[in-house]
Protein backbone atom coordinates (compact mmCIF):
# COMPACT_ATOMS: atom_id res chain seq x y z
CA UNK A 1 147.30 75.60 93.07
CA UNK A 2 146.76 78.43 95.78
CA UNK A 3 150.79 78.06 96.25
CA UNK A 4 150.87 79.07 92.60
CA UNK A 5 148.73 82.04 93.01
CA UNK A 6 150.84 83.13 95.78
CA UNK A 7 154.08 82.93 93.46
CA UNK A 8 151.84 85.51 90.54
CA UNK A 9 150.60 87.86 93.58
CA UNK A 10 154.26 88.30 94.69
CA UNK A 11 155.60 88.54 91.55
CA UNK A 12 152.78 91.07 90.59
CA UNK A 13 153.46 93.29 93.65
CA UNK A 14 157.02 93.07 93.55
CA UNK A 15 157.12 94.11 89.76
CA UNK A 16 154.20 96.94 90.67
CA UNK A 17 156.46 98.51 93.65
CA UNK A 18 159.53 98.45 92.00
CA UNK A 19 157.21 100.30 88.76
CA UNK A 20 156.05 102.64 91.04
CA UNK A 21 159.55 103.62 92.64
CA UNK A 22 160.64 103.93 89.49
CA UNK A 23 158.15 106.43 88.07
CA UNK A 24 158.62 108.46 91.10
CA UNK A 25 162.19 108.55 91.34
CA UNK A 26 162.91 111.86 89.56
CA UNK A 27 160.32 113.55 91.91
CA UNK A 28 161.47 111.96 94.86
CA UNK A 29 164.13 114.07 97.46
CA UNK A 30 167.39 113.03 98.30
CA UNK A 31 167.71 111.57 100.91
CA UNK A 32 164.22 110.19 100.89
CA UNK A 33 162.16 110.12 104.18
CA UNK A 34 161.79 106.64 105.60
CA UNK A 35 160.39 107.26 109.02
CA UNK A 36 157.71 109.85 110.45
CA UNK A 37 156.85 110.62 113.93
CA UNK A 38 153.08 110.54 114.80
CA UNK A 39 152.99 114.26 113.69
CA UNK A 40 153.49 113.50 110.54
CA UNK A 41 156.87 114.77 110.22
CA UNK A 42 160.30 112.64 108.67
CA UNK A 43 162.15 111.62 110.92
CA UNK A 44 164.47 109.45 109.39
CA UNK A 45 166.57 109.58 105.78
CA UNK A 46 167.53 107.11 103.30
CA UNK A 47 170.01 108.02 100.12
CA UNK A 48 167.54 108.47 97.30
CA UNK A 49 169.31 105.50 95.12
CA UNK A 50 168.67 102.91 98.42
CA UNK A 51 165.64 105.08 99.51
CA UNK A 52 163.46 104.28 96.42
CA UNK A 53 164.26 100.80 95.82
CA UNK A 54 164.56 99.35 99.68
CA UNK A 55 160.67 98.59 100.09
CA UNK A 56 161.02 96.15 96.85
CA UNK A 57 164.45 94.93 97.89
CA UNK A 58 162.56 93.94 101.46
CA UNK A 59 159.81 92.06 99.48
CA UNK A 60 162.00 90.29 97.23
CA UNK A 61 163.83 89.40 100.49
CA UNK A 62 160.97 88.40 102.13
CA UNK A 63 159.51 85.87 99.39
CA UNK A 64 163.11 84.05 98.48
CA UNK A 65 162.84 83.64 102.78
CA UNK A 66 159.56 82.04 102.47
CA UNK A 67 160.45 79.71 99.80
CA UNK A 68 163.25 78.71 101.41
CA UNK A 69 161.59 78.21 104.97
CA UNK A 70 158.68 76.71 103.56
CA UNK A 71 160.81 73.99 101.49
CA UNK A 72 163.17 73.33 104.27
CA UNK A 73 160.97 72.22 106.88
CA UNK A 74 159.54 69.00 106.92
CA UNK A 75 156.89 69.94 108.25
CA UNK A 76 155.64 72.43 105.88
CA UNK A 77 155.10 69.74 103.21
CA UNK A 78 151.77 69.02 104.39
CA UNK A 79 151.04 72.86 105.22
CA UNK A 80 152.74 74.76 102.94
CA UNK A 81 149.71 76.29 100.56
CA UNK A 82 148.62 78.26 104.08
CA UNK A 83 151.73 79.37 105.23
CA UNK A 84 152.74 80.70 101.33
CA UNK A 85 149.67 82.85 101.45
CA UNK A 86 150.21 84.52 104.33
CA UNK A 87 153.84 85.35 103.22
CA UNK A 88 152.35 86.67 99.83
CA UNK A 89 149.94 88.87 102.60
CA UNK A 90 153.15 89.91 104.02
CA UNK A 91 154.76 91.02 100.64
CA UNK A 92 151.13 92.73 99.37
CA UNK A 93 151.29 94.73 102.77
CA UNK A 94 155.05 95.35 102.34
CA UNK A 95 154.46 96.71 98.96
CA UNK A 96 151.56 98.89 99.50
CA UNK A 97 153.39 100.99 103.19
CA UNK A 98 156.71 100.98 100.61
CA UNK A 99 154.28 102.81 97.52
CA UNK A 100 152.75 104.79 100.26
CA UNK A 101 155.96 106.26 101.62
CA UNK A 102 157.26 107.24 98.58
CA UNK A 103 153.96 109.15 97.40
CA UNK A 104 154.36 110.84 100.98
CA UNK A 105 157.97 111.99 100.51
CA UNK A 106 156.91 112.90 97.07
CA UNK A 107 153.84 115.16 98.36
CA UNK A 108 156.25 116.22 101.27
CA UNK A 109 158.68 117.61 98.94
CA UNK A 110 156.96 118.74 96.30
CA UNK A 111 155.84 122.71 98.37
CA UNK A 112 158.70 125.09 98.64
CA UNK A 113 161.14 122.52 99.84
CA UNK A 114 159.82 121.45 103.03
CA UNK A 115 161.51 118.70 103.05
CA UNK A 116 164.58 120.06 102.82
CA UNK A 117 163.75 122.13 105.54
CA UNK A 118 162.10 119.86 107.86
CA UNK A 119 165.37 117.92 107.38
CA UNK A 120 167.48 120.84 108.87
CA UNK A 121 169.38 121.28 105.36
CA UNK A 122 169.03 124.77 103.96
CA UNK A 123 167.28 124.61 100.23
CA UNK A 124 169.64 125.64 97.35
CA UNK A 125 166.84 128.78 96.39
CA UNK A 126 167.58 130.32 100.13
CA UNK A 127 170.03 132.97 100.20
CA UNK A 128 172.73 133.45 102.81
């Protein structure tokens, strides 16, 4: 039963992330931030298409790993309702740092570029 819960809660999250990088894709930059420094700043860049969808891709990843570890050892017969929910904890936290980070690279791009900027590219509106 709780490995059945697991399997919804995964499934839930998975379908919520990839809902949410989907209604945020046309406000989203390109590239996409995908790492800050502890300033606050983006540090690293993703291609928007990969960018958006890469936190959902990482739990799907993550939960066809843990149903394949958790069937293929022996000796997670006996244990595998514990070790299922703490892979669906895995996904949940997964999901909610991938929903965060786009909402961030949203609300980083959305004044005057400053993305763009912070980037080092020079925003199409500048003039030469």
């Amino acid at each position: 039963m709780k490995t059945r819960i697991a399997h919804v809660v995964n499934a839930v999250t998975i379908v919520a992330a990839v809902g949410i990088a989907g209604a945020l894709y046309s406000k989203l930059p390109d590239p996409v931030p995908t790492h800050w420094n502890f300033q606050g700043q983006p540090d690293g860049f993703t291609p928007k298409p990969l960018g958006a969808f890469l936190g959902p891709a990482v739990m799907t990843g993550v939960w066809l790993l843990s149903l394949f570890t958790s069937r293929a050892s022996a000796r997670a017969a006996t244990r595998r309702g514990p070790a299922v929910l703490v892979h669906a904890l895995v996904i949940v936290i997964i999901g909610v740092v991938s929903s965060a980070s786009l909402l961030a690279a949203v609300k980083q791009s959305a004044p005057e570029g400053s993305l763009v900027r912070a980037h080092g590219m020079k925003d199409v509106s500048e003039e030469d």
